[in-house]
Every structure is written in C-alpha cells, then in structure tokens.
Protein backbone atom coordinates (compact mmCIF):
# COMPACT_ATOMS: atom_id res chain seq x y z
CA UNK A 1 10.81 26.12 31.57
CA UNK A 2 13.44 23.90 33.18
CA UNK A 3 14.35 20.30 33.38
CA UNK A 4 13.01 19.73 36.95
CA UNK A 5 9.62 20.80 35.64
CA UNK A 6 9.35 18.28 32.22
CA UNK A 7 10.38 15.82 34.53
CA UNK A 8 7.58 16.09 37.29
CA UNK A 9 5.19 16.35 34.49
CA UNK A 10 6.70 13.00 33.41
CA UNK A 11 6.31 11.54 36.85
CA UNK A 12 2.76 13.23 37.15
CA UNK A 13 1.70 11.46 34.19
CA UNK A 14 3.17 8.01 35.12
CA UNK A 15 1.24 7.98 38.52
CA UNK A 16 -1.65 8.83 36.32
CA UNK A 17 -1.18 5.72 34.28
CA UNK A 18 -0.53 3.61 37.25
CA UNK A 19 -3.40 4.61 38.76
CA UNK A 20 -5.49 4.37 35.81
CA UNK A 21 -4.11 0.48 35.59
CA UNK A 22 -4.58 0.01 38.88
CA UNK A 23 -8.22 1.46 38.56
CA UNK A 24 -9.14 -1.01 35.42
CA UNK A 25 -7.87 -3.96 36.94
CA UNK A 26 -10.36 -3.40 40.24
CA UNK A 27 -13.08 -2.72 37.52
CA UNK A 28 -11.92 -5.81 35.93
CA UNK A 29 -12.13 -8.56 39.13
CA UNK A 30 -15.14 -6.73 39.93
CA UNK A 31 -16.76 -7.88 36.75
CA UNK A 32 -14.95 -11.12 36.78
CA UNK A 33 -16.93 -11.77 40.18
CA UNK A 34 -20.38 -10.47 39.10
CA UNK A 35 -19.95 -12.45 35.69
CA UNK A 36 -19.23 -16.03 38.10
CA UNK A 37 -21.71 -15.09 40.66
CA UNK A 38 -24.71 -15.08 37.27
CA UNK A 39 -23.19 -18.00 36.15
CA UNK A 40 -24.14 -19.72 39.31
CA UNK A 41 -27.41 -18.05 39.74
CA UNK A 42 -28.24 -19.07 35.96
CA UNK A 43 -27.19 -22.91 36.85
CA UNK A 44 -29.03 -23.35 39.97
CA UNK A 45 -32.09 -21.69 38.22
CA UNK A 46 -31.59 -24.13 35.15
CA UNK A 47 -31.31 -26.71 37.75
CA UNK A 48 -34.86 -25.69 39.70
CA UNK A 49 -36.24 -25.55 36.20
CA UNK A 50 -35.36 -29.32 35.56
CA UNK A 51 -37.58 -30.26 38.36
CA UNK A 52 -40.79 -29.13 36.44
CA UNK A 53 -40.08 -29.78 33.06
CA UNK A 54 -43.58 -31.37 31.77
CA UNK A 55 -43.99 -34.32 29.57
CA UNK A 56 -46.34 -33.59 26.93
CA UNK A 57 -48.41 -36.61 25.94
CA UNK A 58 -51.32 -37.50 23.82
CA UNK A 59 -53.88 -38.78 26.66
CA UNK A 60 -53.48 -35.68 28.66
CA UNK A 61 -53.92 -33.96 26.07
CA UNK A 62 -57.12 -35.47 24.76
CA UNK A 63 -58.71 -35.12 28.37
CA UNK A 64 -57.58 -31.64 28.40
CA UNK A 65 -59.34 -30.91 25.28
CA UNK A 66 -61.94 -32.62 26.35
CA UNK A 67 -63.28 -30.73 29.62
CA UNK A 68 -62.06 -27.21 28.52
CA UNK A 69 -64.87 -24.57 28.43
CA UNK A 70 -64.09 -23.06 24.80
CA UNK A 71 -66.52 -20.08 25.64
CA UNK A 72 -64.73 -19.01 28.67
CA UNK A 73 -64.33 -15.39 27.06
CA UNK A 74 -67.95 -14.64 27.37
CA UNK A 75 -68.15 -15.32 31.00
CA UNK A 76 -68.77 -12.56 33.91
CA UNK A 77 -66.53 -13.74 36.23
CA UNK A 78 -63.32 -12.81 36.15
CA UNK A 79 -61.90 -15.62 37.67
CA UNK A 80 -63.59 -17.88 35.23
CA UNK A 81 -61.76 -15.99 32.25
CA UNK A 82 -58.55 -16.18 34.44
CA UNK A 83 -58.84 -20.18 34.43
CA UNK A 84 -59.71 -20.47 30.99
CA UNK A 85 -56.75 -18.60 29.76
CA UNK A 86 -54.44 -20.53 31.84
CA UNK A 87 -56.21 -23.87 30.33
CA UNK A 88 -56.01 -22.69 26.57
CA UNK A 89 -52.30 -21.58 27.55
CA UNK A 90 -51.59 -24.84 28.35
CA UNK A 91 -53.31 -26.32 25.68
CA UNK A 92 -51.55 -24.26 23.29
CA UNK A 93 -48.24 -26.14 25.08
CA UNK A 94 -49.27 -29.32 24.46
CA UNK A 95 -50.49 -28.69 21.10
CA UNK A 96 -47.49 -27.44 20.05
CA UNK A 97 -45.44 -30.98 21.45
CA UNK A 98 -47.96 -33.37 20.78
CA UNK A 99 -50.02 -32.06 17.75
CA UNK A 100 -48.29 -29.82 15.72
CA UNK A 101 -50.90 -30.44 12.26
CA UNK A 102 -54.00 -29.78 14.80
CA UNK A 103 -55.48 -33.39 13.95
CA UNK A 104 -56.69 -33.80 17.58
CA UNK A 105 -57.11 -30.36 18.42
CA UNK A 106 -60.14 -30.03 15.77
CA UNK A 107 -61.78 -33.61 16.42
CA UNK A 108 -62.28 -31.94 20.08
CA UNK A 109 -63.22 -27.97 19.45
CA UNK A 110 -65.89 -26.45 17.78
CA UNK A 111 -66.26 -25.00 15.21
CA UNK A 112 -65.17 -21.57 15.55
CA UNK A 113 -62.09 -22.65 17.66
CA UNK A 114 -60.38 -25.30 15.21
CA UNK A 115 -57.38 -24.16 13.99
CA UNK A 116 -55.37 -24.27 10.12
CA UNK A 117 -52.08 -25.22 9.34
CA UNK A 118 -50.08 -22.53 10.03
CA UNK A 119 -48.63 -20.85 6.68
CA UNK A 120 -45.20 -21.07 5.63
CA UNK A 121 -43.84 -17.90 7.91
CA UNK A 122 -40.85 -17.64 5.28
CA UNK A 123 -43.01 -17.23 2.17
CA UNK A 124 -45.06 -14.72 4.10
CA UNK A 125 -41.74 -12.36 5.31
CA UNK A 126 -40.61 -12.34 1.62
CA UNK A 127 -40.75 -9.02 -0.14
CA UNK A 128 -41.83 -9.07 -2.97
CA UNK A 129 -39.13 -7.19 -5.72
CA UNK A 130 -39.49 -5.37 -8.62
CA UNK A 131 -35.81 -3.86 -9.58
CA UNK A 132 -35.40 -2.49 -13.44
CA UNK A 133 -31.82 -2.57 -14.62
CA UNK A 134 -31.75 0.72 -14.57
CA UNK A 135 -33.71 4.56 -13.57
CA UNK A 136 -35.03 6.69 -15.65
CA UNK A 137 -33.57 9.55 -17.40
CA UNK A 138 -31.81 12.43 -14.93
CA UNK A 139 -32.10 9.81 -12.19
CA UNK A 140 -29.53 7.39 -10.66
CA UNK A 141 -29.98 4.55 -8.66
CA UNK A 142 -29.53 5.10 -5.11
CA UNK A 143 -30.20 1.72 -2.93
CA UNK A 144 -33.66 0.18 -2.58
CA UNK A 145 -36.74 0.85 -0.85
CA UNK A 146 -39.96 -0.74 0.16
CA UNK A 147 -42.87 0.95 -1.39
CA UNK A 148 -46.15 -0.18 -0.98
CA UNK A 149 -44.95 -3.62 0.37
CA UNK A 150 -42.67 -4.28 -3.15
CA UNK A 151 -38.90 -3.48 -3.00
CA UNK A 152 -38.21 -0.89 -5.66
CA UNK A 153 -34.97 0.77 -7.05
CA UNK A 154 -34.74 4.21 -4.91
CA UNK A 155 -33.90 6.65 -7.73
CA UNK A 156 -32.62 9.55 -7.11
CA UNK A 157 -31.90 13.05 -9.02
CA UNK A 158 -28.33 13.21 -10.12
C-alpha cells in the first residue's frame, strides 16, 4: 500500500465526517423548528382553553343536583343515557370543586347514589411486609417479592 492511498482514505473519511456534521445540524434546525412551531400550537390552545374555563359554584350546583334524572341508566333511549352521562359527568366536576366531603351531593340523591368519603388512596397502595432477618437453611436472600398481596423475602437456593 502507498502513501497516496492512506491519504485518500484520510480525506474519504473527513468528507464523511463533514457530511455527517453537516447532516446533524439539518436534523437539528429541523427539530428546533418543529419544537417552536408546538410551542405555539400548545399556547394558542392554552389560550382557547382560557375562554371556557368554568366557575364551579354552590347554587349551580344545587340546581344541578336537583333536576338530574339519577335513573337515567335504565332508560331505552339512547339519547336519554347519552344526556344523563354528560349531566353526572358534570356533576362529578362540580362535586369535585365545590363539595369535595359529598355534604350536598347526599342531601340531593337517593339512596343508592350517595356517595362515602373516599378512603385514604395511600393507606390502600401500601403493601403490606413481612421480611424475617434472615432465610432458611440452604437458602439466601435474593430481593423481595409480592406474594399473595404481602412483600416477602425472595429466597433462593444457594
């Protein structure tokens, strides 16, 4: 091999760099123009959402309660069910701003639709544990796992 040919091979592989730069930085204004064009779309859509936000308050909410048909489910009509699901949506909304301890929700619905305090969600998603010091003999301790909803030592033969 001579010297002429290492140094087209280092020439061949310097236009391969420059057009691999040259390649990334395109890539690189191209996603520098998609990532300001979202950032437009996401404000004017912000800004369109603005227009509508809703003010939950109680007196709406009490009339609401009042003329919605709590046994929309059993109805025939579709359209009926359609209504009532958008009203209970809603209601749900409100509930959620206005009444979060379902006070007024249960002076207005019957029986089978008042609602509980919800439960503490954290002392529901903990696991219960149960981890000995140590596993039995010709076993070693190899993580945890969950068995039968209690976190147990995973033991493992050695």
């Amino acid at each position: 091999m001579r010297a002429n040919d290492f140094l087209n091979e280092a020439d061949e592989e310097s236009r391969k760099d420059k057009a691999m730069a040259a390649a990334m930085a395109n890539v690189m204004k191209q996603k520098a123009d998609i990532d300001s064009r979202n950032a437009e779309v996401e404000k004017q859509s912000n800004a369109r959402a603005s227009q509508y936000d809703v003010e939950y308050n109680e007196d709406d909410y009490k009339s609401l309660l009042a003329q919605h048909d709590w046994y929309y489910d059993y109805s025939d009509d579709h359209s009926v069910w359609q209504r009532g699901n958008r009203e209970r949506d809603t209601l749900y909304k409100y509930q959620d701003a206005v009444d979060p301890d379902y006070k007024i929700w249960n002076e207005y619905a019957p029986e089978m639709f008042q609602r509980k305090m919800r439960e503490n969600v954290e002392e529901k998603k903990k696991v219960k544990q149960r981890l000995d010091p140590k596993c039995w003999d010709g076993k070693k301790k190899d993580g945890t796992k969950i068995k039968g909803g209690v976190r147990v030592n995973n033991c493992v033969p050695k």
